[in-house]
Structure formats: C-alpha cells, structure tokens
C-alpha atoms as a PDB file:
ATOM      1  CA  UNK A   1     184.790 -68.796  13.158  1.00  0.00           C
ATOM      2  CA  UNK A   2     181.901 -66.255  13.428  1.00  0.00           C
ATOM      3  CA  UNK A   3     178.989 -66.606  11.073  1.00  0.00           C
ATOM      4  CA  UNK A   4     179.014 -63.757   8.247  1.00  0.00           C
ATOM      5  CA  UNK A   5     176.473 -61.134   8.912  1.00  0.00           C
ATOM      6  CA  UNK A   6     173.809 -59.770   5.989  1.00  0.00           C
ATOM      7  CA  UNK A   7     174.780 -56.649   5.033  1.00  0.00           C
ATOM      8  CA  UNK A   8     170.950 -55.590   3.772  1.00  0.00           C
ATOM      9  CA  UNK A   9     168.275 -54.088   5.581  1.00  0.00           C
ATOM     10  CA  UNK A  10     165.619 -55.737   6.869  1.00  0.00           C
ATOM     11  CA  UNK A  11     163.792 -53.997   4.135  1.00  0.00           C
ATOM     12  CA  UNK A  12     166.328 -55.112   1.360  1.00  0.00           C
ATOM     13  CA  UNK A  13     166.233 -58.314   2.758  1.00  0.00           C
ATOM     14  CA  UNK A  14     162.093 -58.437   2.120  1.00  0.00           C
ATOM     15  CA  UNK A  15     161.945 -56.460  -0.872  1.00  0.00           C
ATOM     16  CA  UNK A  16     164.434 -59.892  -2.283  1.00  0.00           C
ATOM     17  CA  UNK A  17     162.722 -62.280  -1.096  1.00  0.00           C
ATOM     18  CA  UNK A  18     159.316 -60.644  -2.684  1.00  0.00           C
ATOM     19  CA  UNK A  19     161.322 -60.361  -6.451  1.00  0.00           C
ATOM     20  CA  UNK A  20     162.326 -64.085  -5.596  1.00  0.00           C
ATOM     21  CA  UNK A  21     158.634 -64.849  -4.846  1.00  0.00           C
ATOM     22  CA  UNK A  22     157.017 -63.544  -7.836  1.00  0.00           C
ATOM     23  CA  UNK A  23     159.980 -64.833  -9.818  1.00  0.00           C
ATOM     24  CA  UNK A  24     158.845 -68.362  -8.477  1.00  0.00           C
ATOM     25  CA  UNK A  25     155.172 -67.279  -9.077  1.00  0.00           C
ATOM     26  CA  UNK A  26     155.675 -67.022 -12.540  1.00  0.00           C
ATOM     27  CA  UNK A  27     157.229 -70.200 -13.415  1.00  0.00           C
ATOM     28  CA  UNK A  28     155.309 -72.536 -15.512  1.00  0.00           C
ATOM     29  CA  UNK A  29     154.180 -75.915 -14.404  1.00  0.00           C
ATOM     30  CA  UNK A  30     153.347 -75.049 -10.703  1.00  0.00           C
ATOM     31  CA  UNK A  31     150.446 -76.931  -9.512  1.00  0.00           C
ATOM     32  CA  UNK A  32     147.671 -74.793  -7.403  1.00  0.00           C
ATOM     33  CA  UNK A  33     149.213 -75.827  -4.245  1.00  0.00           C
ATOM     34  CA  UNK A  34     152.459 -74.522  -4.958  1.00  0.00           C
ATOM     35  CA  UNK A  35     150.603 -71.321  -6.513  1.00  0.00           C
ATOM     36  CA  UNK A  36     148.714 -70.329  -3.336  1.00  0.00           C
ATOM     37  CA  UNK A  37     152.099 -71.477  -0.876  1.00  0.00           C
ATOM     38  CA  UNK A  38     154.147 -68.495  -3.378  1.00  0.00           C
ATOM     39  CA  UNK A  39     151.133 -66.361  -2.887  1.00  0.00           C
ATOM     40  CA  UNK A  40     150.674 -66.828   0.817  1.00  0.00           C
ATOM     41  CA  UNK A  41     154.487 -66.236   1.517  1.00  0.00           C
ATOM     42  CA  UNK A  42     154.269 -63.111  -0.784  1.00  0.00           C
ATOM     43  CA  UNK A  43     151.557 -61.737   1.318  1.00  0.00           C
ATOM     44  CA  UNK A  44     153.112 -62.205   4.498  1.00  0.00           C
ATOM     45  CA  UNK A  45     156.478 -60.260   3.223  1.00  0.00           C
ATOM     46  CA  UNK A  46     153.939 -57.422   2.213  1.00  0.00           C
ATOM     47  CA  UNK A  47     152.336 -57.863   5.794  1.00  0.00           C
ATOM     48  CA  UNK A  48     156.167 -57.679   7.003  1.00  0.00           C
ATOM     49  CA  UNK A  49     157.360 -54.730   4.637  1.00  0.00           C
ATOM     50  CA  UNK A  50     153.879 -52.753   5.749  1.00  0.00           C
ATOM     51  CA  UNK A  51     154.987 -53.096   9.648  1.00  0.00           C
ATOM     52  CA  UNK A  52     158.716 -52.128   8.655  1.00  0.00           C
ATOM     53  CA  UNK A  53     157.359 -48.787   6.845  1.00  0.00           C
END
C-alpha cells in the first residue's frame, strides 16, 4: 500500500511548521537550550520560506 501524499504546498507545509514553532516557543518552562533549538529551527523555515518566495 502506497504511502499517502501531503496535499500542502511546500509553502503551507513551512508556514505550519513556523505556527507550530512559535507555538512551542511560547510554552512555559523551556530551558535556554530548548529556547535557542525552537529559535534556530524557526530561522531556518524563514531561511526556507525566503528561497521558496
């Protein structure tokens, strides 16, 4: 049985992952490693959405 395919966009697909990201980002009890992992993966989707545009 074939795998099911993503219907989104690359772009979508980014543009989720970033509301995910901040969603994480805003959590309470992350420690400063965890803060600057969310904020390194949200600036390489904004790297990624900037070379989709």
């Amino acid at each position: 049985m074939p795998a099911p395919k993503d219907p989104r966009t690359p772009q979508q697909r980014i543009t989720d992952q970033l509301a995910a990201a901040h969603r994480q980002l805003t959590r309470e009890g992350l420690s400063r490693s965890q803060r600057a992992r969310i904020a390194d993966r949200i600036h390489d989707l904004k790297e990624q959405q900037a070379a989709l545009s």
